[in-house]
N, C-alpha and C. Protein backbone atom coordinates (compact mmCIF):
# COMPACT_ATOMS: atom_id res chain seq x y z
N UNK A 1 -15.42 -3.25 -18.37
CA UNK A 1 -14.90 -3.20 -17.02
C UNK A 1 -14.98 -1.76 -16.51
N UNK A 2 -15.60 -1.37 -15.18
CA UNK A 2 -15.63 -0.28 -14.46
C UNK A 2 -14.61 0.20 -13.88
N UNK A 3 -14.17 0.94 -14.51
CA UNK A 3 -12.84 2.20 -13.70
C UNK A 3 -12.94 2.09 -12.47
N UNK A 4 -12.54 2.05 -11.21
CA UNK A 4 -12.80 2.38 -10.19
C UNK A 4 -11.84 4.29 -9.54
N UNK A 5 -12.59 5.05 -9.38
CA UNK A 5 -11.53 6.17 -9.30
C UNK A 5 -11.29 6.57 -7.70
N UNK A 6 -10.17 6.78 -7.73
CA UNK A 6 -9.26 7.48 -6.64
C UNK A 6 -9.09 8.89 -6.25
N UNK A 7 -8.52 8.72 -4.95
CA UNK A 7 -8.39 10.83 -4.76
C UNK A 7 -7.31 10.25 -3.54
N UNK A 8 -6.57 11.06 -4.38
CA UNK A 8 -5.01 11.40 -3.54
C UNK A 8 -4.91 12.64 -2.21
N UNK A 9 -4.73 12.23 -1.18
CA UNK A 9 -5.14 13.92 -0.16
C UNK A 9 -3.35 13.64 0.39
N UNK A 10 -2.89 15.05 0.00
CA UNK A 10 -1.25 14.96 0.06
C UNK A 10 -1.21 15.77 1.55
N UNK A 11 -1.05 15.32 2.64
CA UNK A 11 -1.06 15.78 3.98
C UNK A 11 0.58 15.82 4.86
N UNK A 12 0.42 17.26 5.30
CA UNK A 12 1.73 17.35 6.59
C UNK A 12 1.49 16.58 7.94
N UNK A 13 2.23 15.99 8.47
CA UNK A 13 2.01 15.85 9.62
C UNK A 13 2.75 16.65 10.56
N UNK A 14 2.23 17.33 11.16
CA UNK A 14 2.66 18.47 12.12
C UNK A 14 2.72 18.12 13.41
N UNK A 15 4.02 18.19 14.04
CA UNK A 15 4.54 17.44 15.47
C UNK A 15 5.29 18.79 16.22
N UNK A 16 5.12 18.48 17.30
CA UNK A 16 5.98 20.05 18.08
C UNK A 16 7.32 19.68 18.14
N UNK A 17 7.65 18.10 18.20
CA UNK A 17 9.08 17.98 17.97
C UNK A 17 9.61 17.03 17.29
N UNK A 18 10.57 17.28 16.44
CA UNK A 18 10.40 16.82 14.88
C UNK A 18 11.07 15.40 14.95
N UNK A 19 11.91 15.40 16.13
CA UNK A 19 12.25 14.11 16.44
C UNK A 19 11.42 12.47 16.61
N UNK A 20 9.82 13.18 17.08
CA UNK A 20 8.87 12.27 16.95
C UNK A 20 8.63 11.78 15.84
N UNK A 21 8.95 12.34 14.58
CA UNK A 21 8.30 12.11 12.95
C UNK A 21 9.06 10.69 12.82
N UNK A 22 10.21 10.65 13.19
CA UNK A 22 10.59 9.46 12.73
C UNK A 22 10.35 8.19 13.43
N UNK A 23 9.48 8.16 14.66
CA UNK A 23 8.75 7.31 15.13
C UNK A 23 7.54 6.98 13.96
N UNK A 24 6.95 7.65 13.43
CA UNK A 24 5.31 6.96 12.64
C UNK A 24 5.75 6.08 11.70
N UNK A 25 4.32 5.28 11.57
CA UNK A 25 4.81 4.53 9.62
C UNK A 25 3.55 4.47 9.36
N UNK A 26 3.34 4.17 8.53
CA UNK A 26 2.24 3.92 7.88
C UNK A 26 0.84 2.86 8.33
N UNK A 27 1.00 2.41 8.74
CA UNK A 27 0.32 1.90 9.32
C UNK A 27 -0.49 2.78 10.97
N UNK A 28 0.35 3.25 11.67
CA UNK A 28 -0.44 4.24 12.78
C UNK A 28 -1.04 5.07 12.71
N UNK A 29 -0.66 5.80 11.44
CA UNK A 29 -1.14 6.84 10.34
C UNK A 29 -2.58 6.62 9.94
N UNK A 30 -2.39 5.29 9.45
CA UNK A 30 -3.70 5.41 8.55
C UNK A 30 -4.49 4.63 9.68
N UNK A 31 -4.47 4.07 10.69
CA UNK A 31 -5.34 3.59 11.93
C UNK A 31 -5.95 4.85 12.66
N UNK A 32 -4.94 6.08 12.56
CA UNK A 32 -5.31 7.51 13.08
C UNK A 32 -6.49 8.53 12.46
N UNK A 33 -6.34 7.82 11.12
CA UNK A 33 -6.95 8.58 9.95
C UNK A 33 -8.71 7.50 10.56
N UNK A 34 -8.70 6.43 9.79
CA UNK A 34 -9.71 5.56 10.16
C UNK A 34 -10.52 5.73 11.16
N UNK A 35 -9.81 6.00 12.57
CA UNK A 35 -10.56 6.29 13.97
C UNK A 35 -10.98 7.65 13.84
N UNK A 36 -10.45 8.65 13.16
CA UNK A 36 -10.95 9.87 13.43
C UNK A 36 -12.13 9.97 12.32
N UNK A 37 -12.16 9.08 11.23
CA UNK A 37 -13.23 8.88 10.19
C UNK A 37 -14.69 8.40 10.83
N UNK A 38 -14.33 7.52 11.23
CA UNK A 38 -15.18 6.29 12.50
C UNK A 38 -15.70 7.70 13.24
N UNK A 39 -14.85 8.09 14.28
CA UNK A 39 -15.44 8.90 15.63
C UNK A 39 -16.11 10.09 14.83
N UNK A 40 -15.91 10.84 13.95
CA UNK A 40 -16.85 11.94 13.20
C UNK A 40 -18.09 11.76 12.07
N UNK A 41 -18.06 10.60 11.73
CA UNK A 41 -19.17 9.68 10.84
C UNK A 41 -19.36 8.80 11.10
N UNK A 42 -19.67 7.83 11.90
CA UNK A 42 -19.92 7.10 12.51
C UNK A 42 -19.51 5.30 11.80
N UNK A 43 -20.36 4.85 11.55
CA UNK A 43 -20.63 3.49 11.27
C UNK A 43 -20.11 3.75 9.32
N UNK A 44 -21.48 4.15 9.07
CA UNK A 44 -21.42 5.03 7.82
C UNK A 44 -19.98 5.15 7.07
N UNK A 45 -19.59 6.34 7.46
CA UNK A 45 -18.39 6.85 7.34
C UNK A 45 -17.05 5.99 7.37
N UNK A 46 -16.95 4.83 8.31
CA UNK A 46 -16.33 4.42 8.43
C UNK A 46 -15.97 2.77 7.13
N UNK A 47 -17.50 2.51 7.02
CA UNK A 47 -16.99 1.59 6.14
C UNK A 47 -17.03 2.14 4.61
N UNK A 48 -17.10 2.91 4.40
CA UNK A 48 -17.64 3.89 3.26
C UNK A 48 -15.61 4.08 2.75
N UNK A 49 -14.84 4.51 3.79
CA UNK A 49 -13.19 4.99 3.89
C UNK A 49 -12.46 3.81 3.82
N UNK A 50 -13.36 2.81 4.80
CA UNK A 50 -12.07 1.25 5.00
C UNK A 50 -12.14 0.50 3.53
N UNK A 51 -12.79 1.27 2.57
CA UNK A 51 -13.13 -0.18 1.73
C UNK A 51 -11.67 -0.34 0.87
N UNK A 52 -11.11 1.25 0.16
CA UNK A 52 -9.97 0.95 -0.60
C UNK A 52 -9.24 2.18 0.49
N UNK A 53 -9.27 2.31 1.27
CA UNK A 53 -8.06 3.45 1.88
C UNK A 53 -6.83 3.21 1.86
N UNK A 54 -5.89 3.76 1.81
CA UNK A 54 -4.69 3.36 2.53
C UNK A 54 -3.47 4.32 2.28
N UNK A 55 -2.69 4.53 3.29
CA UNK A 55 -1.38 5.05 3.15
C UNK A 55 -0.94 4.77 1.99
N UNK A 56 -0.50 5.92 1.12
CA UNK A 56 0.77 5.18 0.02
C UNK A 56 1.76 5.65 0.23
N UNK A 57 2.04 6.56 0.91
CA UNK A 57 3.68 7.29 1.20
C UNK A 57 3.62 8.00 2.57
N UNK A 58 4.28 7.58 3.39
CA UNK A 58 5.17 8.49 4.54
C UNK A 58 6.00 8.39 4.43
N UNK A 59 6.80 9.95 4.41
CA UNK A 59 8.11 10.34 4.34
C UNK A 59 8.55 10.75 6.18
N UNK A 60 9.36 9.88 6.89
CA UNK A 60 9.27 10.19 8.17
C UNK A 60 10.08 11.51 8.87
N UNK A 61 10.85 11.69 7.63
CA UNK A 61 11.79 12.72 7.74
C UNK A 61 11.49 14.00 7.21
N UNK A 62 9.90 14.18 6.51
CA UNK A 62 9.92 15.21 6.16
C UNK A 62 8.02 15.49 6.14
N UNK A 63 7.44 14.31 6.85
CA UNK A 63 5.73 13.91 7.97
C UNK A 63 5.37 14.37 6.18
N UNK A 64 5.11 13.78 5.47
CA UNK A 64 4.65 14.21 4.19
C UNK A 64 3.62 12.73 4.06
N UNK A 65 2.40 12.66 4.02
CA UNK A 65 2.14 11.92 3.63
C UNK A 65 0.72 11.99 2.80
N UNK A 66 1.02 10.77 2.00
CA UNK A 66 -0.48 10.67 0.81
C UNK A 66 -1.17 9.67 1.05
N UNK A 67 -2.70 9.76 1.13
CA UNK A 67 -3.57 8.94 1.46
C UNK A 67 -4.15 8.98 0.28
N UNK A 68 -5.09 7.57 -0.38
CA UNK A 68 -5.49 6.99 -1.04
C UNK A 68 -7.02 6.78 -0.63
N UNK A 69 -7.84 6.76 -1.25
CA UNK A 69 -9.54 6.56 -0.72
C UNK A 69 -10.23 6.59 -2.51
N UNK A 70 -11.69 6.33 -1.89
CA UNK A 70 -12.67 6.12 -2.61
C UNK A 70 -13.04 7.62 -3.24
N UNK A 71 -13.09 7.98 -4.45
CA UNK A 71 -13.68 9.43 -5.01
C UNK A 71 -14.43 9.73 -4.21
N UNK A 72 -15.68 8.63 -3.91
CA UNK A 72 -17.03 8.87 -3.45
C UNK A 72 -16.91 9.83 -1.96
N UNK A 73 -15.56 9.29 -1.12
CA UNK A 73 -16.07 9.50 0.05
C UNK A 73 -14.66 10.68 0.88
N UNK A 74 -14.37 11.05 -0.24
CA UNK A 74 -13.07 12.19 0.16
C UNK A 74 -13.21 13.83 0.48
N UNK A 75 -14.54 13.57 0.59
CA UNK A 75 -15.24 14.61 1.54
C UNK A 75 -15.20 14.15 2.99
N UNK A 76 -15.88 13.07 3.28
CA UNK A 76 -15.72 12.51 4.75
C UNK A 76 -14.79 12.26 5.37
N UNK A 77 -13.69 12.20 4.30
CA UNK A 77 -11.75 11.61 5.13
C UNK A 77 -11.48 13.40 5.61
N UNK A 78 -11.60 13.95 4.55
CA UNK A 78 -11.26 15.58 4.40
C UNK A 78 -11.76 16.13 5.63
N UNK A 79 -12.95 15.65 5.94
CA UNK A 79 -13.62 16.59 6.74
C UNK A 79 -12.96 15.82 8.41
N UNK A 80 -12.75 14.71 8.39
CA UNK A 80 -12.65 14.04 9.69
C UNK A 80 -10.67 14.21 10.18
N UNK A 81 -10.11 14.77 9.19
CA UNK A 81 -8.85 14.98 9.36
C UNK A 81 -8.31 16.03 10.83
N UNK A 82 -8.94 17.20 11.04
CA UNK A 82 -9.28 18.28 11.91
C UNK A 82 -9.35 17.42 13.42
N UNK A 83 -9.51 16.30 13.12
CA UNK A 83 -10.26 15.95 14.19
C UNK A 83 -8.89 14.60 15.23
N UNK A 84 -8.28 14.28 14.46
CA UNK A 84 -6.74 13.86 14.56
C UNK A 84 -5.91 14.26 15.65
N UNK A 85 -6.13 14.34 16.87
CA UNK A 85 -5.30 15.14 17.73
C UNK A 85 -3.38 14.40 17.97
N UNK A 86 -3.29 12.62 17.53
CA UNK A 86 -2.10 11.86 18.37
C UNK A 86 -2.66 10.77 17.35
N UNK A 87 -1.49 10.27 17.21
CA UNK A 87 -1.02 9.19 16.73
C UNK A 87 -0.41 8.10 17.62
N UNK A 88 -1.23 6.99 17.95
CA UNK A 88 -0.66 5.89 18.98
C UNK A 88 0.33 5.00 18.06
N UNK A 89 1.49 5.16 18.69
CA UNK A 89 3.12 3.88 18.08
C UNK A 89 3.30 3.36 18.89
N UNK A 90 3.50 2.20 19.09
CA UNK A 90 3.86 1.19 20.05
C UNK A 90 3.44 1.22 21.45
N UNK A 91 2.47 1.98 21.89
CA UNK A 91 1.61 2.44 22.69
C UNK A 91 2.02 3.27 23.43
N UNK A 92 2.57 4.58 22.71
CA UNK A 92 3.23 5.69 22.70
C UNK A 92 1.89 6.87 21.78
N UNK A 93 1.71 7.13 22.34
CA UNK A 93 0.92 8.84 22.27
C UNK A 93 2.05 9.69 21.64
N UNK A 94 1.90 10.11 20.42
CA UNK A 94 2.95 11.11 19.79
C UNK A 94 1.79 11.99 19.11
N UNK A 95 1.34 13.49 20.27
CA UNK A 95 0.62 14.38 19.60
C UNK A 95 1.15 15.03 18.38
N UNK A 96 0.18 15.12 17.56
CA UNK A 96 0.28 16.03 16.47
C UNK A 96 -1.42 16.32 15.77
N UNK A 97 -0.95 16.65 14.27
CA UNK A 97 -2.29 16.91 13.60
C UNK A 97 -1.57 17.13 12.12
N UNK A 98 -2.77 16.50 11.07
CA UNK A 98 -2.51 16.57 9.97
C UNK A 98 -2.76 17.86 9.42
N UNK A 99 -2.28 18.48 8.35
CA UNK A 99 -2.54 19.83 7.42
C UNK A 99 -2.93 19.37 6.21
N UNK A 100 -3.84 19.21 5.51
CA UNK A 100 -4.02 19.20 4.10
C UNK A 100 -3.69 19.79 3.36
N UNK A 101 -2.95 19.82 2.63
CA UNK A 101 -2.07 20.37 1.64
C UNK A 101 -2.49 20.43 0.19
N UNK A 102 -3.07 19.10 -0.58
CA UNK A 102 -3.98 19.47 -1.30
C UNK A 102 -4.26 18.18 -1.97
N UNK A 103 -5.59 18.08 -2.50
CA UNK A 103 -5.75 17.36 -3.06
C UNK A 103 -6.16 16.73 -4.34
N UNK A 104 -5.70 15.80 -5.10
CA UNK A 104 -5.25 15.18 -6.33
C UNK A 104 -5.95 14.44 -6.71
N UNK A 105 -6.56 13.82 -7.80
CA UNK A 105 -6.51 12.56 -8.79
C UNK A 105 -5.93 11.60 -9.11
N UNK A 106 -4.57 12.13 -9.17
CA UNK A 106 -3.22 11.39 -9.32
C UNK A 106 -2.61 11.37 -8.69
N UNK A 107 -1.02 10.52 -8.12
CA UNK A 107 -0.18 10.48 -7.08
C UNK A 107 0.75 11.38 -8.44
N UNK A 108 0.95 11.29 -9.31
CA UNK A 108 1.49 12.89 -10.26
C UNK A 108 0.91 13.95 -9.68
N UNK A 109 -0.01 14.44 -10.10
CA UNK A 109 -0.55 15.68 -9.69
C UNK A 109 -0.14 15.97 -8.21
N UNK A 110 -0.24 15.17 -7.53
CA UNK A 110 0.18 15.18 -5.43
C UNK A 110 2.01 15.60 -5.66
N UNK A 111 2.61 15.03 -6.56
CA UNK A 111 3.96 15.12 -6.55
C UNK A 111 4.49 16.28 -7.09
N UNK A 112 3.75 16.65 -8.38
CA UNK A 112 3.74 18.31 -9.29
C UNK A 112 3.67 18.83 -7.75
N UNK A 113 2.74 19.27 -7.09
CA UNK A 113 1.93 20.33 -6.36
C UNK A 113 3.47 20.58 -4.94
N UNK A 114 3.74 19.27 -4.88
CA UNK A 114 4.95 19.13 -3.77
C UNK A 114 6.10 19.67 -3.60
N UNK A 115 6.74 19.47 -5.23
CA UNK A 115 8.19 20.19 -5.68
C UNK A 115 7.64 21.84 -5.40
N UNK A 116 6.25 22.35 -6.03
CA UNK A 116 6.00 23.73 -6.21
C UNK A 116 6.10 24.02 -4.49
N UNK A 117 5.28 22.89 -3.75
CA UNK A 117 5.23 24.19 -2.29
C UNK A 117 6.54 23.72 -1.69
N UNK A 118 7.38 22.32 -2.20
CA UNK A 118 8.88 22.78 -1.38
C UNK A 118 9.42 23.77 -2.09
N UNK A 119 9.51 24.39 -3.16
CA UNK A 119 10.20 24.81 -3.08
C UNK A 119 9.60 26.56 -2.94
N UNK A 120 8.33 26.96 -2.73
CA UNK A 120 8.10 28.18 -2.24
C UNK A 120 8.50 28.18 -0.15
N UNK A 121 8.42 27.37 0.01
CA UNK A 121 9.34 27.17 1.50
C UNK A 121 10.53 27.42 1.29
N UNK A 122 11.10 26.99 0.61
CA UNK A 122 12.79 27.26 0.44
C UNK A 122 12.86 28.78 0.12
N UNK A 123 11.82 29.08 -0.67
CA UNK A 123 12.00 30.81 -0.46
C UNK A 123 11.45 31.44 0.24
N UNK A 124 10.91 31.11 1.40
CA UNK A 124 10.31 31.85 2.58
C UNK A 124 11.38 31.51 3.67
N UNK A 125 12.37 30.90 3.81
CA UNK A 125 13.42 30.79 4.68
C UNK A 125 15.06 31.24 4.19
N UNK A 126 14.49 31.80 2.93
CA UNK A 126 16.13 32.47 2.68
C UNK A 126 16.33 33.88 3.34
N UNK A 127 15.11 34.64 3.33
CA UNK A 127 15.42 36.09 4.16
C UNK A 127 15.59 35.43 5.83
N UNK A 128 15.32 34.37 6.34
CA UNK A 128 15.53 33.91 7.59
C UNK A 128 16.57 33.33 7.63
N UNK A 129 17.71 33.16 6.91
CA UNK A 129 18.90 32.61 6.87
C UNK A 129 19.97 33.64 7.35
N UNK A 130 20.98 33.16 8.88
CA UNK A 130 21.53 33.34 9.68
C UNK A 130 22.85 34.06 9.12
N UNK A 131 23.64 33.36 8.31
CA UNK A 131 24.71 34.00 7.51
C UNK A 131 24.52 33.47 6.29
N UNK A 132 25.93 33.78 5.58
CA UNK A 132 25.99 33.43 4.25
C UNK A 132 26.16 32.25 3.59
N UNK A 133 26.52 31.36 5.00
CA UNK A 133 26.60 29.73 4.09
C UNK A 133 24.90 29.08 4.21
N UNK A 134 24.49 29.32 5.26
CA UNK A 134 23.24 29.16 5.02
C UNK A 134 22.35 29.49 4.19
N UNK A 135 22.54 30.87 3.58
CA UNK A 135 21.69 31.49 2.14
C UNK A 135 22.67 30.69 1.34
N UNK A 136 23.46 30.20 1.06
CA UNK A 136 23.98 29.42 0.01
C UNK A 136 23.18 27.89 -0.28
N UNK A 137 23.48 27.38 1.02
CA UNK A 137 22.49 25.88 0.92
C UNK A 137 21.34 26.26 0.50
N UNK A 138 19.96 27.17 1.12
CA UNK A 138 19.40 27.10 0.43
C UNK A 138 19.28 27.51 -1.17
N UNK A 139 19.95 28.63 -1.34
CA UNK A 139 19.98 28.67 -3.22
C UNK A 139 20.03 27.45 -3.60
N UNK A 140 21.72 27.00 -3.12
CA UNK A 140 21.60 25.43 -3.61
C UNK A 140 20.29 24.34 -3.93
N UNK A 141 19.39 24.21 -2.71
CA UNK A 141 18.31 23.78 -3.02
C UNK A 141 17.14 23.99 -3.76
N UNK A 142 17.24 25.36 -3.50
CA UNK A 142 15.87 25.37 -4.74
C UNK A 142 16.50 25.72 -6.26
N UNK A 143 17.92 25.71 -6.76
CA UNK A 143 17.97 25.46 -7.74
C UNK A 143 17.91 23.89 -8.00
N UNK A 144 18.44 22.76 -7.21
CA UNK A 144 18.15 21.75 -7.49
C UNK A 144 16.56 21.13 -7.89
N UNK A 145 15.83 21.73 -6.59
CA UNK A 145 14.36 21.72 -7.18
C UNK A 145 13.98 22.16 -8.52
N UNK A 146 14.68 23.81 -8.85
CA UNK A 146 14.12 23.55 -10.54
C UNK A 146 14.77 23.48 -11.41
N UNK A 147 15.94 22.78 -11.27
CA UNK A 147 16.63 22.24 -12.47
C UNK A 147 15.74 20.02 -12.63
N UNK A 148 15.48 19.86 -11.45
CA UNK A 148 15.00 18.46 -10.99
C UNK A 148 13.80 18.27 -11.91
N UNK A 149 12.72 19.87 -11.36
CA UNK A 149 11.75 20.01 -12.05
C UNK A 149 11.73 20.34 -13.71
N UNK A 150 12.58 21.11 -14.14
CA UNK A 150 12.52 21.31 -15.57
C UNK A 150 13.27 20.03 -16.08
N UNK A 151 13.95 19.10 -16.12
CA UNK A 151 14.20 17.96 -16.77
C UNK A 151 13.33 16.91 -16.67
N UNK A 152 12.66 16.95 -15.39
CA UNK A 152 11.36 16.11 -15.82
C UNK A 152 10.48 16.56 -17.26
N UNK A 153 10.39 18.16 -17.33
CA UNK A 153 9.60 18.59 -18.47
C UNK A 153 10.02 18.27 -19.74
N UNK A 154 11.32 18.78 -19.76
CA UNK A 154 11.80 18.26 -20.89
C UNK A 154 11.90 16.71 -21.51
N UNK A 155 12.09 15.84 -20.26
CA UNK A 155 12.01 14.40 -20.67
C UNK A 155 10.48 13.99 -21.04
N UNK A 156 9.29 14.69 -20.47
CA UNK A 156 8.27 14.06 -21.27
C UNK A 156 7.98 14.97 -22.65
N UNK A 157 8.36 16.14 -22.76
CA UNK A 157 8.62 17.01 -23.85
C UNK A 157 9.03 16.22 -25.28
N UNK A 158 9.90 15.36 -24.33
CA UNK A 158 11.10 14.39 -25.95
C UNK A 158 10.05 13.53 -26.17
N UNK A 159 9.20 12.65 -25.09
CA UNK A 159 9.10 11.55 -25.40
C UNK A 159 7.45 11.62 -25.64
N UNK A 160 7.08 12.92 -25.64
CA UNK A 160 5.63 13.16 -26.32
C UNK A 160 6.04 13.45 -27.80
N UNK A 161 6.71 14.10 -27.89
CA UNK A 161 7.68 14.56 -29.00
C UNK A 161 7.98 12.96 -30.60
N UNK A 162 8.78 11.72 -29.92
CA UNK A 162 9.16 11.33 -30.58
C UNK A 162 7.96 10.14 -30.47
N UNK A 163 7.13 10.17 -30.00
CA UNK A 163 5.50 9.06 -30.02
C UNK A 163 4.97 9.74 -31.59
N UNK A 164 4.96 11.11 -31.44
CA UNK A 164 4.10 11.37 -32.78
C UNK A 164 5.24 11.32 -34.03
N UNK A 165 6.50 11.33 -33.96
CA UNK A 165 7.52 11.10 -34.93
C UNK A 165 7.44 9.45 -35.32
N UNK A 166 6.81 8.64 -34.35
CA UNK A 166 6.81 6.63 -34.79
C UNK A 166 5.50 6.88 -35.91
N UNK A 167 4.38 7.52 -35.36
CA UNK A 167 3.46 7.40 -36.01
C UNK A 167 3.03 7.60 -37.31
């Protein structure tokens, strides 16, 4: 049986007002993605993306989302992303544009890469923090990020750990 392989593209969606984010879902998203695939590669391009594409995660509260495609053709999604100006919801025009953020093999690897750039954001907004309860929340947060992150390590640490202790 033939593997079929995947490529994860972990994308921001960037809105001028953040209140719009929680209008999208997944579905307008990836109709946005498709048309801008279509309108920059034509025919080609387009059935080349529709065959396994699809949204696997929007986060509406934080425009984070991961798209799913063919290995073969994640040059052509990549390249047609730029090209994204609005997202039509309920036949509502909500401008924005995607950022590529980076892209994966795995929906792991998309999730590793995520904790690392939230939490280098969380330290590019602590010297921008207003007073002192605000530099507190964020400490708060990015220690949660790497205490979140180092017990994941340690839990596959144990359990790589006690696989070669059965054996």
């Amino acid at each position: 049986m033939v593997r079929v392989k995947s490529r994860y593209l972990l994308c921001e969606v960037n809105v001028s007002d953040r209140s719009h984010l929680l209008l999208l879902d997944d579905r307008s998203v990836g109709a946005a993605v498709k048309d801008a695939v279509a309108r920059t590669h034509g025919d080609y391009g387009a059935a080349l993306c529709s065959v396994r594409f699809c949204v696997k995660y929007l986060n509406a509260h934080t425009g984070i989302v991961f798209l799913r495609f063919p290995k073969r053709c994640y040059k052509l999604l990549w390249s047609a992303l730029p090209f994204i100006t609005s997202v039509e919801m309920r036949g509502q025009k909500i401008p924005c544009f995607l950022n590529c953020l980076h892209v994966g093999g795995t929906i792991r690897t998309c999730q590793k890469f995520l904790i690392r750039y939230n939490t280098q954001q969380l330290h590019r907004m602590l010297p921008k923090c207003k007073n002192e309860e605000e530099k507190q929340q964020v400490r708060r947060s990015i220690l949660n990020c790497s205490q979140a992150w180092g017990n994941k390590e340690e839990l596959e640490g144990e359990g790589e750990s006690g696989e070669d202790e059965e054996e």
